[in-house]
PDB file of N, CA and C in Angstrom:
ATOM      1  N   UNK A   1     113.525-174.916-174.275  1.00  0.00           N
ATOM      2  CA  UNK A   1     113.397-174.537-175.662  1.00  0.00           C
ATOM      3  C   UNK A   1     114.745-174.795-176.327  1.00  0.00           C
ATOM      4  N   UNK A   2     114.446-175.076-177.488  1.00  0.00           N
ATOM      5  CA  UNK A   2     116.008-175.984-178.375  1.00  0.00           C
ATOM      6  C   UNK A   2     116.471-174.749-179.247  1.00  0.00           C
ATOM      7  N   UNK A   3     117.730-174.520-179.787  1.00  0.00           N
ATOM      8  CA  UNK A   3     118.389-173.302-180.208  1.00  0.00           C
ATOM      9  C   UNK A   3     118.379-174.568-181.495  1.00  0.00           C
ATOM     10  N   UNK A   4     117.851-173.902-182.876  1.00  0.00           N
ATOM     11  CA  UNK A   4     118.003-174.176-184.137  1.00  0.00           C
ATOM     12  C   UNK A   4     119.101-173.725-184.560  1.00  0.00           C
ATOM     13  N   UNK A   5     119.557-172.636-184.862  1.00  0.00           N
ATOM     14  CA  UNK A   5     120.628-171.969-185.987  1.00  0.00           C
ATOM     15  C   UNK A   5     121.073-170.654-184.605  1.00  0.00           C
ATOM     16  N   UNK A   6     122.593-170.664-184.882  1.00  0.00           N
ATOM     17  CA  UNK A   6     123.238-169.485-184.116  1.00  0.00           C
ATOM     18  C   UNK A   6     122.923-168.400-184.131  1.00  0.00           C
ATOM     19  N   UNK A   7     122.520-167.721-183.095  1.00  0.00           N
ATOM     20  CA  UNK A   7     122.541-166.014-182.913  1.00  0.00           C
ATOM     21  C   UNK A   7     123.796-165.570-182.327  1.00  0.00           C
ATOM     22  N   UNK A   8     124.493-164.409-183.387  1.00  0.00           N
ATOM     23  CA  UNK A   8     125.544-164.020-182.517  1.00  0.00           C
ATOM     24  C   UNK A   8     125.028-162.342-182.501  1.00  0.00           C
ATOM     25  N   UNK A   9     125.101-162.033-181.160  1.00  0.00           N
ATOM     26  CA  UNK A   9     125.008-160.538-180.984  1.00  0.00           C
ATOM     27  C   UNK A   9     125.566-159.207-181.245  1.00  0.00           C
ATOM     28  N   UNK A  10     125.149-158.332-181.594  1.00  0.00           N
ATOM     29  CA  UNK A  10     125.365-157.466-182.425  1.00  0.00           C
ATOM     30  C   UNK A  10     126.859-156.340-181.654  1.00  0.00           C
ATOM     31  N   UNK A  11     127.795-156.040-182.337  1.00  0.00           N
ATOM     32  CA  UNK A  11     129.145-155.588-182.377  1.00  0.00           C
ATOM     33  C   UNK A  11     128.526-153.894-181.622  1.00  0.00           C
ATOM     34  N   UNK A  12     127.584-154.215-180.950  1.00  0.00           N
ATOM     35  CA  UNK A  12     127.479-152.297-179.668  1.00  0.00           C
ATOM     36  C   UNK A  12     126.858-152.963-178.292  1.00  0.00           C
ATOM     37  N   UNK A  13     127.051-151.922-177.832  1.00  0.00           N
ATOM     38  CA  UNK A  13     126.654-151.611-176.295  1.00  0.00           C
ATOM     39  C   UNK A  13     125.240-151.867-176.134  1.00  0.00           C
ATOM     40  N   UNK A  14     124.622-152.646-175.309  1.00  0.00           N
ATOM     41  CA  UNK A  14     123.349-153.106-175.073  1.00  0.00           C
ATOM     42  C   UNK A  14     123.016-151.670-174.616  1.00  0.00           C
ATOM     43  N   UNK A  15     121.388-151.137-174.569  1.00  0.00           N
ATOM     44  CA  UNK A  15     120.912-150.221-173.889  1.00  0.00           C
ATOM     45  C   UNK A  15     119.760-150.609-173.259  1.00  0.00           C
ATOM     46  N   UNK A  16     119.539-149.736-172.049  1.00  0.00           N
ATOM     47  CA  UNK A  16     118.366-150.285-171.195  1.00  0.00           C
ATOM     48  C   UNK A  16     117.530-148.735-170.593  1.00  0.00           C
ATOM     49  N   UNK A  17     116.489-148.336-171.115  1.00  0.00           N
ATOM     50  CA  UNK A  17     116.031-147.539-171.116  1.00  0.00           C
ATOM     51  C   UNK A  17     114.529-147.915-170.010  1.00  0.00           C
ATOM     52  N   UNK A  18     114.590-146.424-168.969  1.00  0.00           N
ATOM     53  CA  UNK A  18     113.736-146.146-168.154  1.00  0.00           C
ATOM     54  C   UNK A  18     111.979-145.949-168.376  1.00  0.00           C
ATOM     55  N   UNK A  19     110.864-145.844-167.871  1.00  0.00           N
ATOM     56  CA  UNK A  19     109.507-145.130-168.325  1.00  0.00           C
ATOM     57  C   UNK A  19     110.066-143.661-167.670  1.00  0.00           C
ATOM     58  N   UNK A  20     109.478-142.545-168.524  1.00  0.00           N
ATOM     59  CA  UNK A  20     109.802-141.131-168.030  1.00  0.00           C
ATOM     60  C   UNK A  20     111.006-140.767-168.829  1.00  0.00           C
ATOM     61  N   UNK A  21     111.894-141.505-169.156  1.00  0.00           N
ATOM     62  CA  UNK A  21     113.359-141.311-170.112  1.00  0.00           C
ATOM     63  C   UNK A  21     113.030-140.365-171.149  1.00  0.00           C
ATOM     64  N   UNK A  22     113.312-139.543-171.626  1.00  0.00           N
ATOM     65  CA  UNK A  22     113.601-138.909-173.180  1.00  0.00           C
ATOM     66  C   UNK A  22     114.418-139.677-174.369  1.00  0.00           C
ATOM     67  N   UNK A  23     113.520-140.031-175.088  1.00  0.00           N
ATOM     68  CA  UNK A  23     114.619-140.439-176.317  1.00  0.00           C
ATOM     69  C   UNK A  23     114.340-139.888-177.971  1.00  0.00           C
ATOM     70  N   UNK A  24     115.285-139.920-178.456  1.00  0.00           N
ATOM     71  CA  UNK A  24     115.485-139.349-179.848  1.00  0.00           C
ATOM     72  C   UNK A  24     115.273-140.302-181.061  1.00  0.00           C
ATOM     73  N   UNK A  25     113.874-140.467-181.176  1.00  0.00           N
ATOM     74  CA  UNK A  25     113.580-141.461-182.078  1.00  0.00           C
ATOM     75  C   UNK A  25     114.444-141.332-183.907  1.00  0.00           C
ATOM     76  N   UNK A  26     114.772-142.644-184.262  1.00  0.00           N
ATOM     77  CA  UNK A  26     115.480-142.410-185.562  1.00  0.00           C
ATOM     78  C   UNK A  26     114.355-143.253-186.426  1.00  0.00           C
ATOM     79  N   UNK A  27     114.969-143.873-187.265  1.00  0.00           N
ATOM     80  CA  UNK A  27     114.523-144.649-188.605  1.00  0.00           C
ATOM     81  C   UNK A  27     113.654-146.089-188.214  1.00  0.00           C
ATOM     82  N   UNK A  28     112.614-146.491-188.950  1.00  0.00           N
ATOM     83  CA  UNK A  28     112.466-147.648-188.471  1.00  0.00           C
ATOM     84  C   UNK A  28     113.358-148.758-188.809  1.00  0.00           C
ATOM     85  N   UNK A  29     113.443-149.760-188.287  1.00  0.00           N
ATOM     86  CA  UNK A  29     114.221-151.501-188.761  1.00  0.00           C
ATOM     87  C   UNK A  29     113.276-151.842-190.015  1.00  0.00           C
ATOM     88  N   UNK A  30     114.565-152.205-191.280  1.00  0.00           N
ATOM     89  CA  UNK A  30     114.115-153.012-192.204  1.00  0.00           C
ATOM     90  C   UNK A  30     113.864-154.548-191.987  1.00  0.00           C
ATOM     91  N   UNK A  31     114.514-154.945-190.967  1.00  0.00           N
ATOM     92  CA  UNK A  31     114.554-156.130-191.042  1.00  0.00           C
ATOM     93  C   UNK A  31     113.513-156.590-189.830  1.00  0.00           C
ATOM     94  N   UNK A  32     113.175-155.860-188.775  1.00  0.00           N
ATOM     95  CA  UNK A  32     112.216-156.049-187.844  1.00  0.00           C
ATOM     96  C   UNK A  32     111.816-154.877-187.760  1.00  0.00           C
ATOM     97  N   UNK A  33     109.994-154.869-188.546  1.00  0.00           N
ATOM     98  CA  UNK A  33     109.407-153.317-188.563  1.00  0.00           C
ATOM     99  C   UNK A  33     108.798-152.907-186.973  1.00  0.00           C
ATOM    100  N   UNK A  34     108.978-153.778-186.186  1.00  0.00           N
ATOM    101  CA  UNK A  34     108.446-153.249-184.838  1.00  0.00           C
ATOM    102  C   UNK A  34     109.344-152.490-183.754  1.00  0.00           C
ATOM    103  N   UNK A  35     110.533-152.466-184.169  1.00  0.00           N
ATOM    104  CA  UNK A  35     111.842-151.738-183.994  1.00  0.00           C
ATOM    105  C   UNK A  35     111.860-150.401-184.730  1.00  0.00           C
ATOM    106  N   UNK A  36     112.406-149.049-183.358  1.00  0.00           N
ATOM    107  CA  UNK A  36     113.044-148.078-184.167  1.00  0.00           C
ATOM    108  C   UNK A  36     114.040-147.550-183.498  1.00  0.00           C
ATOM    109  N   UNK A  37     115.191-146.775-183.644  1.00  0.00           N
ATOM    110  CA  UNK A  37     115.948-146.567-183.600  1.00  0.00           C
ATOM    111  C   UNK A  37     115.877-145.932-182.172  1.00  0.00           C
ATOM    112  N   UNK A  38     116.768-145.355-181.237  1.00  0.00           N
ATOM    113  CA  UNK A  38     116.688-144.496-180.510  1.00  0.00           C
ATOM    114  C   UNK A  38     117.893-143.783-179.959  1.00  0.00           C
ATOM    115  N   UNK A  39     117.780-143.011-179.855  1.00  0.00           N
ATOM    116  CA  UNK A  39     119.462-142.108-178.939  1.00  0.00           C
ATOM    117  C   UNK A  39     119.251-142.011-177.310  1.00  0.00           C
ATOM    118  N   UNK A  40     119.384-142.678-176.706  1.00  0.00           N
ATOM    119  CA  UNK A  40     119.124-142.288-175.248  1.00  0.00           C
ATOM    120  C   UNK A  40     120.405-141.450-174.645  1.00  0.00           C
ATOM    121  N   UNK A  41     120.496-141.172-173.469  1.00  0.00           N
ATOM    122  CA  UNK A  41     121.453-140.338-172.656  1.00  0.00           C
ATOM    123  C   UNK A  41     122.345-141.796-172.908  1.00  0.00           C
ATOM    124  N   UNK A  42     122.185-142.866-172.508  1.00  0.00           N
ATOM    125  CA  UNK A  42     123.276-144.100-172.213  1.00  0.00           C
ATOM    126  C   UNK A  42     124.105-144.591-173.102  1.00  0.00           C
ATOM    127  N   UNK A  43     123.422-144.116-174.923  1.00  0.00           N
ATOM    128  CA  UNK A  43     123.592-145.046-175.430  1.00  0.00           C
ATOM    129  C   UNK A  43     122.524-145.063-176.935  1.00  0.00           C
ATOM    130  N   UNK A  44     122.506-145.799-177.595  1.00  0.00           N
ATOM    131  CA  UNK A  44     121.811-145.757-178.685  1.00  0.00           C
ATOM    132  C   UNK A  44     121.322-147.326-179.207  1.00  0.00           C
ATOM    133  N   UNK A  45     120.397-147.692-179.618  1.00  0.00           N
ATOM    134  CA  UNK A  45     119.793-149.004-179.799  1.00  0.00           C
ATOM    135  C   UNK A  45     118.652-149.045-180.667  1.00  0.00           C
ATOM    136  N   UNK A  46     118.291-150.368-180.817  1.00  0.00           N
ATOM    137  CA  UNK A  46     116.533-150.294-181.456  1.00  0.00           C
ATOM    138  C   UNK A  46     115.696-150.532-180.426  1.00  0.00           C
ATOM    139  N   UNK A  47     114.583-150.155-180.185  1.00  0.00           N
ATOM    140  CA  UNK A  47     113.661-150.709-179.135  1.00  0.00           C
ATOM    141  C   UNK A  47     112.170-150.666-179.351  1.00  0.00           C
ATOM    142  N   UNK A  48     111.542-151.549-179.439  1.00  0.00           N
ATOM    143  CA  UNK A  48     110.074-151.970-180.015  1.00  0.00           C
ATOM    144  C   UNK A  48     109.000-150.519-179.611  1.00  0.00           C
ATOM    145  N   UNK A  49     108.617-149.991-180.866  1.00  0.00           N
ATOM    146  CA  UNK A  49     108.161-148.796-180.541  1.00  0.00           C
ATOM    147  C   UNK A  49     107.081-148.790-179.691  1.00  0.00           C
ATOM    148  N   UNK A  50     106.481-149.476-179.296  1.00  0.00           N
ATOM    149  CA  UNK A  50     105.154-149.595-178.693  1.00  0.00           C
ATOM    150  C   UNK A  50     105.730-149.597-177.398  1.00  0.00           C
ATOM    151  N   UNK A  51     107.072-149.578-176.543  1.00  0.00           N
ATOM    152  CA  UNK A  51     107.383-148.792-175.491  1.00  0.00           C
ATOM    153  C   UNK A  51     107.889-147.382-175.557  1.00  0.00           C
ATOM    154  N   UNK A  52     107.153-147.043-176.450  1.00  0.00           N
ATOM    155  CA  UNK A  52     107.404-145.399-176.793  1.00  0.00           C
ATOM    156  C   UNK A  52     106.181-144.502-176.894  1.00  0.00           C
ATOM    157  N   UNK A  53     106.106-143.455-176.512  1.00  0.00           N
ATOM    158  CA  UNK A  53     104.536-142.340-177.125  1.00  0.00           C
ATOM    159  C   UNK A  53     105.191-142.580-178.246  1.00  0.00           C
ATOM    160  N   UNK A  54     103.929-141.193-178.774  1.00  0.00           N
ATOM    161  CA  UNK A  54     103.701-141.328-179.789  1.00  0.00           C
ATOM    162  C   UNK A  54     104.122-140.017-180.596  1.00  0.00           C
ATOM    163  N   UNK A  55     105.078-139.147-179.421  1.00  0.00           N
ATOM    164  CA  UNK A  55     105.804-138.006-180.003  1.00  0.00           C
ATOM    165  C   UNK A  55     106.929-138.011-180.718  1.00  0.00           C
ATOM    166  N   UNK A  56     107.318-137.305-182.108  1.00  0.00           N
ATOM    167  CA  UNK A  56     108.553-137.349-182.311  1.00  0.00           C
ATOM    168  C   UNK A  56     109.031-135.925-182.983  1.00  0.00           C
ATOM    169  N   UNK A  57     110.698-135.897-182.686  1.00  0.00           N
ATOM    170  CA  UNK A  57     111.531-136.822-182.994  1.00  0.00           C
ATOM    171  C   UNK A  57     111.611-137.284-181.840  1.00  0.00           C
ATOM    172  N   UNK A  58     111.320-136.394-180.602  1.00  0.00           N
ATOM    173  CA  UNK A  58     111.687-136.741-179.360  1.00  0.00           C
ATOM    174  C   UNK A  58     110.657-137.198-178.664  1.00  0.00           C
ATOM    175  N   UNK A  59     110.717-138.837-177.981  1.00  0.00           N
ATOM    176  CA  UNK A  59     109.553-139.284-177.143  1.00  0.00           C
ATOM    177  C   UNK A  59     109.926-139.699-175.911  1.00  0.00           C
ATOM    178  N   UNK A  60     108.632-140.063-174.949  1.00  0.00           N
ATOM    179  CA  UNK A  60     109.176-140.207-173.729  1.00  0.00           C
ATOM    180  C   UNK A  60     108.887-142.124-173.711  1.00  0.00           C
ATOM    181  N   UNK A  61     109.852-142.602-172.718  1.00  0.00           N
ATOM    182  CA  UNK A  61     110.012-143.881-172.656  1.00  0.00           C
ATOM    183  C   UNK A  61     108.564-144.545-172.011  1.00  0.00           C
ATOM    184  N   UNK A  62     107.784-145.240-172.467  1.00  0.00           N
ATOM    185  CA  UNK A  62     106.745-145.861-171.795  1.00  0.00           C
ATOM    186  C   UNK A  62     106.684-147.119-170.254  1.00  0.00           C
ATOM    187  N   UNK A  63     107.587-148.082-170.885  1.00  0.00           N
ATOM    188  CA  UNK A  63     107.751-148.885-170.449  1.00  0.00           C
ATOM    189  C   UNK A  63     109.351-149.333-170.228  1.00  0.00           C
ATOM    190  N   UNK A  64     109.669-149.918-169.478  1.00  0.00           N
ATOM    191  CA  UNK A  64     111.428-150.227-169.688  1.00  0.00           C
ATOM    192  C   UNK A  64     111.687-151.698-170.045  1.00  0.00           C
ATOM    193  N   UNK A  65     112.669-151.082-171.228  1.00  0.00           N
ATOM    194  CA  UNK A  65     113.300-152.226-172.183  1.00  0.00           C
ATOM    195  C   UNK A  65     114.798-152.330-171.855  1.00  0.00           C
ATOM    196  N   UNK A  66     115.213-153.737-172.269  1.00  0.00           N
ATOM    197  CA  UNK A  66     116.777-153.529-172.241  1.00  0.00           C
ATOM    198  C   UNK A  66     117.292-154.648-173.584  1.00  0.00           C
ATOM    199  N   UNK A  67     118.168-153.852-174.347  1.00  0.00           N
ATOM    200  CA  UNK A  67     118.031-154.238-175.700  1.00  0.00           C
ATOM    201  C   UNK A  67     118.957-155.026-175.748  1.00  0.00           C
ATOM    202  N   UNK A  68     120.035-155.780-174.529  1.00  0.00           N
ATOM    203  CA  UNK A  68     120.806-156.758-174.616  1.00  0.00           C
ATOM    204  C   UNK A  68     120.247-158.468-174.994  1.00  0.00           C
ATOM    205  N   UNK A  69     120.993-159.075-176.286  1.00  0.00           N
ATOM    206  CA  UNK A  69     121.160-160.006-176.542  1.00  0.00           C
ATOM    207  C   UNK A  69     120.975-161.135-176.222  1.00  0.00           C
ATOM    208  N   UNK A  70     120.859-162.229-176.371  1.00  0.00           N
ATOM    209  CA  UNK A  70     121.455-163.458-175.768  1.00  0.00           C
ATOM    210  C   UNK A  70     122.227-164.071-177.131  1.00  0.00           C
ATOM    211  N   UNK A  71     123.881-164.726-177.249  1.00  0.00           N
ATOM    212  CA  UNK A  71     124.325-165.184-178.161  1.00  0.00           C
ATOM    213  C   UNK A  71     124.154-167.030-178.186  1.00  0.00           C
ATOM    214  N   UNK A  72     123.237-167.449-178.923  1.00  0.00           N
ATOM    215  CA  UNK A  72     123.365-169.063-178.618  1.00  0.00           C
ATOM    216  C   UNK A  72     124.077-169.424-180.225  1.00  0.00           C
ATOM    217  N   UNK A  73     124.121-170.830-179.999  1.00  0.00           N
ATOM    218  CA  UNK A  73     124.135-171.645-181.069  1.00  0.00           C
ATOM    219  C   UNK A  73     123.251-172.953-181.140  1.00  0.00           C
ATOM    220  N   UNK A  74     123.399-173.583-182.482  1.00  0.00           N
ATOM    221  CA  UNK A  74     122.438-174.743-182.471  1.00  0.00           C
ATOM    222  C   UNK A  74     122.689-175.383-182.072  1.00  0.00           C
ATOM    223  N   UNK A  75     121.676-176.516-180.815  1.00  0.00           N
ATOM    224  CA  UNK A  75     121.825-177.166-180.187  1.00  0.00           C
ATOM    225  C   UNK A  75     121.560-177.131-178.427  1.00  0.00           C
ATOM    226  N   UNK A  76     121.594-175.803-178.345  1.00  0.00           N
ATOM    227  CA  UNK A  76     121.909-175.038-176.917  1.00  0.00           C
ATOM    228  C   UNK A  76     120.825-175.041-176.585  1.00  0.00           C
ATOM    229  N   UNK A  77     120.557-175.073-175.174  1.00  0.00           N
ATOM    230  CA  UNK A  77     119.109-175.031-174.528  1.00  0.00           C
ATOM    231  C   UNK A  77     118.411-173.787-173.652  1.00  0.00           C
ATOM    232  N   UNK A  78     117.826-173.080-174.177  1.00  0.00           N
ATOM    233  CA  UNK A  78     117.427-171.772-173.059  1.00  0.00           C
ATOM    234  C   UNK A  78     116.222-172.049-172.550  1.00  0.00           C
ATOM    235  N   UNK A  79     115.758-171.395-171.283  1.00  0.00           N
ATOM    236  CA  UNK A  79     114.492-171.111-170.943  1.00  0.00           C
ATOM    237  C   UNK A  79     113.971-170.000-171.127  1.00  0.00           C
ATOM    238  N   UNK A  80     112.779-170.222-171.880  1.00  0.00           N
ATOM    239  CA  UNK A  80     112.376-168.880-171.987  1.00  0.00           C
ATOM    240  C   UNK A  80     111.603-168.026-170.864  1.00  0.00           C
ATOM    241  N   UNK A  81     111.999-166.868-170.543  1.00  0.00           N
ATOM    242  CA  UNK A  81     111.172-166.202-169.636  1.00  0.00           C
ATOM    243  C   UNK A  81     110.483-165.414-169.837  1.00  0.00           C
ATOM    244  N   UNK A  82     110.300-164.185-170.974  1.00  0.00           N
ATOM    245  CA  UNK A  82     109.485-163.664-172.093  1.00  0.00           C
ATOM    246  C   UNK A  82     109.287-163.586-172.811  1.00  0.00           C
ATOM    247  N   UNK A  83     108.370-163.856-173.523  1.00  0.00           N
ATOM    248  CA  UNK A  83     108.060-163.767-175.022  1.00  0.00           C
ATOM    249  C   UNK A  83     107.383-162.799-175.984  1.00  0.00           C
ATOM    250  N   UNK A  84     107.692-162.349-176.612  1.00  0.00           N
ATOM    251  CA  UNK A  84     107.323-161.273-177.037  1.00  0.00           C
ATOM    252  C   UNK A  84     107.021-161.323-178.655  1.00  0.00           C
ATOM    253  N   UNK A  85     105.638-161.852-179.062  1.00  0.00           N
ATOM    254  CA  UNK A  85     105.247-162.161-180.310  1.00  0.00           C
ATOM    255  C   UNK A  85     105.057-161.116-181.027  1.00  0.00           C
ATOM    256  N   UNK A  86     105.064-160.105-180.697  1.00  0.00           N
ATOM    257  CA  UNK A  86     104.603-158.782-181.407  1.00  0.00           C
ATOM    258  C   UNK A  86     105.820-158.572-182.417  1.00  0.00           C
ATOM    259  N   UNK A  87     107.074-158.680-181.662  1.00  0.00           N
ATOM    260  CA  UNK A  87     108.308-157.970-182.030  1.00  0.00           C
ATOM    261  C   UNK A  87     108.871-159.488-182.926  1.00  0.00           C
ATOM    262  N   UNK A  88     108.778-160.623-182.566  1.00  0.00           N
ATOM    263  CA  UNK A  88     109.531-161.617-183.101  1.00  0.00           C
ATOM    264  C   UNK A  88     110.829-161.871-182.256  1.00  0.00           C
ATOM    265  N   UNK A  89     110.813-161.386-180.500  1.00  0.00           N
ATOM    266  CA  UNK A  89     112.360-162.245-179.731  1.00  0.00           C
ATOM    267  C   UNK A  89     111.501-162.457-178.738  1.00  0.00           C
ATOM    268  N   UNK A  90     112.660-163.256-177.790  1.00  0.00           N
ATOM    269  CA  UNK A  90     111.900-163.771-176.701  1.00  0.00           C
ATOM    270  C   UNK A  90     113.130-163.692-175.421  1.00  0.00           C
ATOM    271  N   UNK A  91     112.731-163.183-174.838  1.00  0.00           N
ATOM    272  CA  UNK A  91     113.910-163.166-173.056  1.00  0.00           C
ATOM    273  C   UNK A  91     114.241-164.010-172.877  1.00  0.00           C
ATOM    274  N   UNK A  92     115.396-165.049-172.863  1.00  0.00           N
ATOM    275  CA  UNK A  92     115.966-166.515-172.514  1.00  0.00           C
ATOM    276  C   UNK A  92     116.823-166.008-171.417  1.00  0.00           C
ATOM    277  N   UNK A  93     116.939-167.114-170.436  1.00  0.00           N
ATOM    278  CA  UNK A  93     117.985-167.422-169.996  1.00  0.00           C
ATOM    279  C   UNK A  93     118.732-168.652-170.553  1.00  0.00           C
ATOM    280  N   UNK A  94     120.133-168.817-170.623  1.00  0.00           N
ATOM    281  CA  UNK A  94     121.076-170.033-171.191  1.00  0.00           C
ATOM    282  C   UNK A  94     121.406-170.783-169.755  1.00  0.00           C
ATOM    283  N   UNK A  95     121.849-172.055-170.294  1.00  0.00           N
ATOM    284  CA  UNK A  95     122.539-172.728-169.071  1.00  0.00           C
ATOM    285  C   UNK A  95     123.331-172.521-167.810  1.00  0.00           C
ATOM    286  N   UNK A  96     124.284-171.288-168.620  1.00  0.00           N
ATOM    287  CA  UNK A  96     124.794-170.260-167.848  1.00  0.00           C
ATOM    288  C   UNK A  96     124.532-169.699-166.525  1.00  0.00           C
ATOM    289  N   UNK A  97     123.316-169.342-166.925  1.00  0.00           N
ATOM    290  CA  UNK A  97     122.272-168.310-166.155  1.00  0.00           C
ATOM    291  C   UNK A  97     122.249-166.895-166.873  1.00  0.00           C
ATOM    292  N   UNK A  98     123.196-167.030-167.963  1.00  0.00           N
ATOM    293  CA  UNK A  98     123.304-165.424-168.954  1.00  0.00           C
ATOM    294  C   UNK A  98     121.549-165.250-169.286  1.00  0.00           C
ATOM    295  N   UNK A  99     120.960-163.711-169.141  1.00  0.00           N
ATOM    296  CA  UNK A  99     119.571-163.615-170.042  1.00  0.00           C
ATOM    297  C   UNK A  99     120.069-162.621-171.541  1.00  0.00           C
ATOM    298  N   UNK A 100     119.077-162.889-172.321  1.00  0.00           N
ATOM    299  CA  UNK A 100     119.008-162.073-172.720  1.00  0.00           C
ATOM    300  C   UNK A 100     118.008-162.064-173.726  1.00  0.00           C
ATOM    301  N   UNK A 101     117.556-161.346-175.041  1.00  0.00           N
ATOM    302  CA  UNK A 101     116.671-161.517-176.401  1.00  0.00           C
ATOM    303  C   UNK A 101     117.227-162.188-177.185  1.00  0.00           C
ATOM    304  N   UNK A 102     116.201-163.102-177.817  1.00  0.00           N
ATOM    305  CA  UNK A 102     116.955-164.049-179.284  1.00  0.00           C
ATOM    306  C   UNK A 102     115.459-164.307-179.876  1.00  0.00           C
ATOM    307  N   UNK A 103     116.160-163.884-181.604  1.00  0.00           N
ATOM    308  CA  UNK A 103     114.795-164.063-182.057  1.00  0.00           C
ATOM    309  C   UNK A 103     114.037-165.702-182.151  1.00  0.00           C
ATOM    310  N   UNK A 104     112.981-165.183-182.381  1.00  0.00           N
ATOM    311  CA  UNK A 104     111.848-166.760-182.881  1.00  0.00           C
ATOM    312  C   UNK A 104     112.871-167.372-183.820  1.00  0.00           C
ATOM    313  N   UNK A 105     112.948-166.599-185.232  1.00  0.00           N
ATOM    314  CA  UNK A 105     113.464-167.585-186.174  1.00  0.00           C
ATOM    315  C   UNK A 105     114.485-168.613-185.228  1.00  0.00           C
ATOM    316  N   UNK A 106     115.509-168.606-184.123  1.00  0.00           N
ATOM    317  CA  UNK A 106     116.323-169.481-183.760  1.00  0.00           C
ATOM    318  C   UNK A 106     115.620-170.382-182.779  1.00  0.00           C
ATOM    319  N   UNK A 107     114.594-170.342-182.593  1.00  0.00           N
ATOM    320  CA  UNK A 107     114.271-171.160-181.287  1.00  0.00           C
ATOM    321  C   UNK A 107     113.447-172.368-182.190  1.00  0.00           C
ATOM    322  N   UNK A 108     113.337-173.455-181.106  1.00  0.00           N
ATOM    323  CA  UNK A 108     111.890-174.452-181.598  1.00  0.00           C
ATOM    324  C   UNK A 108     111.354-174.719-180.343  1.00  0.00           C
ATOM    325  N   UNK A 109     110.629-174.751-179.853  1.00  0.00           N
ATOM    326  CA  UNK A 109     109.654-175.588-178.856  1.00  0.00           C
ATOM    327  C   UNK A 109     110.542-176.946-178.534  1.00  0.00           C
ATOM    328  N   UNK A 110     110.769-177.557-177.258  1.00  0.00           N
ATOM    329  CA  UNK A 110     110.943-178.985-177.209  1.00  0.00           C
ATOM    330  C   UNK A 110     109.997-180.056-176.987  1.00  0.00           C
TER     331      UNK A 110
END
């Protein structure tokens, strides 16, 4: 898969949250409504609510996410290993072997 336009990753601490975890749900994402906020014991992040019940403020973790990045630029080549159309990113690995999430808008099909 071909990297269109640069993703650079966001200036915090990736979080990676357990099923069974407690977290402290916040605000939803303006900019990606399938994202909401969360406070975990580790750390704090957005993470696609649909790995969450449906309790709040406080819910329990459904499924395990890990909200680290991948930073490409245009031109760069990843493989994708999940995709996740619901939310709009997809799990790459880079040349590297680095993984991480990068949204649709940067990718194209080769």
């Amino acid at each position: 898969m071909r990297v269109v336009m640069d993703h650079e990753i966001p200036d915090r601490a990736p979080l990676a949250i357990v099923p069974g975890e407690r977290v402290t749900v916040g605000e939803r994402d303006t900019e990606w409504p399938a994202f909401v906020r969360v406070a975990a014991a580790a750390g704090e992040g957005w993470v696609p609510e649909r790995h969450l019940d449906a309790a709040r403020p406080v819910a329990t973790v459904l499924t395990a996410y890990d909200t680290r990045e991948l930073p490409v630029a245009a031109g760069d080549s990843v493989e994708p290993l999940k995709d996740d159309a619901v939310s709009g990113w997809c799990w790459c690995r880079d040349l590297a072997g680095r993984e991480g999430w990068v949204p649709h808008r940067v990718l194209q099909m080769d």
